[in-house]
Protein backbone atom coordinates (compact mmCIF):
# COMPACT_ATOMS: atom_id res chain seq x y z
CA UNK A 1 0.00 0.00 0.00
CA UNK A 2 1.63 3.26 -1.30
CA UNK A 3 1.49 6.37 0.57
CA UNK A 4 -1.27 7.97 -1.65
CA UNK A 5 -3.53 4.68 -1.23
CA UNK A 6 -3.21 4.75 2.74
CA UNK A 7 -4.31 8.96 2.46
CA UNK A 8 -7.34 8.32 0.15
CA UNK A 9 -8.41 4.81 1.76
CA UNK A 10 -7.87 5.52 5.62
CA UNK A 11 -7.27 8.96 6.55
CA UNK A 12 -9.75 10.99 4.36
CA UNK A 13 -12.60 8.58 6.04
CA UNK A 14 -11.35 9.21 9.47
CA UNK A 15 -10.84 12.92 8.61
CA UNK A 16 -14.67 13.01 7.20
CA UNK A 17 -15.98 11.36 10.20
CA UNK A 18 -14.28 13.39 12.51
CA UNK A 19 -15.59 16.49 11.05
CA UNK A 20 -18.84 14.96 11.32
CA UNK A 21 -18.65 14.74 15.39
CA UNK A 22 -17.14 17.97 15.13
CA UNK A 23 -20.34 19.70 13.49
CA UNK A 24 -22.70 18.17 16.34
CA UNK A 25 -20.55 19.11 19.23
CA UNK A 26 -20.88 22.91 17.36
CA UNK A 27 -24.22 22.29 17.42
CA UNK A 28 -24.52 21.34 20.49
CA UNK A 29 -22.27 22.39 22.82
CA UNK A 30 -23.94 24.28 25.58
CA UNK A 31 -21.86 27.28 25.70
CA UNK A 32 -19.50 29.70 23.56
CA UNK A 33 -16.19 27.89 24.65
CA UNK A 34 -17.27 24.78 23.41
CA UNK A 35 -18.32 26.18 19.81
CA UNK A 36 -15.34 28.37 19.66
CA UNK A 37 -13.16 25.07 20.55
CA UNK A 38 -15.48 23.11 17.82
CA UNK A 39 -14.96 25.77 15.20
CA UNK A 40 -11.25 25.77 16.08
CA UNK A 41 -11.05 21.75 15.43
CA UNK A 42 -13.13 22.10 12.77
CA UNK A 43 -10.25 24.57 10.91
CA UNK A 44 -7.82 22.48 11.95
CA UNK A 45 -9.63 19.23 10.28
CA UNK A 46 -9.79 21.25 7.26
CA UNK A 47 -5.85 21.87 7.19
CA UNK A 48 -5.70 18.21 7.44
CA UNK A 49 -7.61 17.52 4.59
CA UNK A 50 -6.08 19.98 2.64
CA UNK A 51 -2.92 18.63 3.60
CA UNK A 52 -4.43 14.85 2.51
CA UNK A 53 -5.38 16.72 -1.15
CA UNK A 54 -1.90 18.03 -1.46
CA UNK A 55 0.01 14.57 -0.87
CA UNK A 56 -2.54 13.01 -3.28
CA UNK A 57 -2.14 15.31 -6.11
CA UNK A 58 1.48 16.19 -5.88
CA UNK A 59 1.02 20.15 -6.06
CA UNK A 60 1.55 21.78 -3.36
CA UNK A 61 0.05 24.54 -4.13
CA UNK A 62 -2.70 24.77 -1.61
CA UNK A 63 -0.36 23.96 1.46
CA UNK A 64 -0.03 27.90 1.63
CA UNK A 65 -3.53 27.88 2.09
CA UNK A 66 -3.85 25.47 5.37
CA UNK A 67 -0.70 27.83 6.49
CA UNK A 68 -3.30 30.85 6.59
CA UNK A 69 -5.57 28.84 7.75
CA UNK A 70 -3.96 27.85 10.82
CA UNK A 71 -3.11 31.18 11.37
CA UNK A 72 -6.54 32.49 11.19
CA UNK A 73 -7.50 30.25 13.59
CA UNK A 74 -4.74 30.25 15.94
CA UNK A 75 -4.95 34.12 16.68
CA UNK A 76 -9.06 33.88 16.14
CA UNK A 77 -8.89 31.64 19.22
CA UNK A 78 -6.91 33.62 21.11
CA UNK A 79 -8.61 36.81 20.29
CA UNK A 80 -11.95 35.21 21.26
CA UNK A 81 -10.89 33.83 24.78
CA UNK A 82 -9.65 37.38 25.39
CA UNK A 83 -12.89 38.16 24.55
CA UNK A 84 -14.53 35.44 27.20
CA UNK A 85 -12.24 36.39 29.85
CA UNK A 86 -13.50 40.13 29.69
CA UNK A 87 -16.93 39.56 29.72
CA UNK A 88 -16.25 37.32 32.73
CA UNK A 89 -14.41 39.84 34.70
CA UNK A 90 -17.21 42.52 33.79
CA UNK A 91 -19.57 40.40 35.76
């Protein structure tokens, strides 16, 4: 089994279910931490399974996109538990 193979046959299923779970704990989740977490994974997933695409195809021309990506939602995390914490301390 070739490197491509094991991508297409084992990860992208894993990666497509876990995004699944991922949507219903968005939906879910009982507060804003939890979503913001969720949507957080749920970017993260995505760099994975851009990262899958790009090993598949051989460009790698979308592997500056997941590199945005990531740092989108790196600093949109942390801007949004700044954001938390405030609103706490207001209280």
């Amino acid at each position: 089994m070739t490197l491509v193979e094991y991508c297409r046959i084992i990860i992208l299923p894993v990666l497509a279910f876990s995004v699944i779970l991922i949507l219903v704990r968005f939906f879910k989740g009982p507060s804003i931490a939890d979503r913001i977490v969720a949507l957080d994974l749920l970017i993260t997933t995505g760099i994975g399974i851009i990262g899958i695409y790009t090993i598949t195809s051989g460009s790698s021309t979308l592997l500056d996109t997941g590199m945005i990506l990531a740092l989108i939602a790196f600093l949109s995390t942390v801007a949004l538990s700044y954001y938390l914490e405030r609103r706490s301390k207001k209280k």
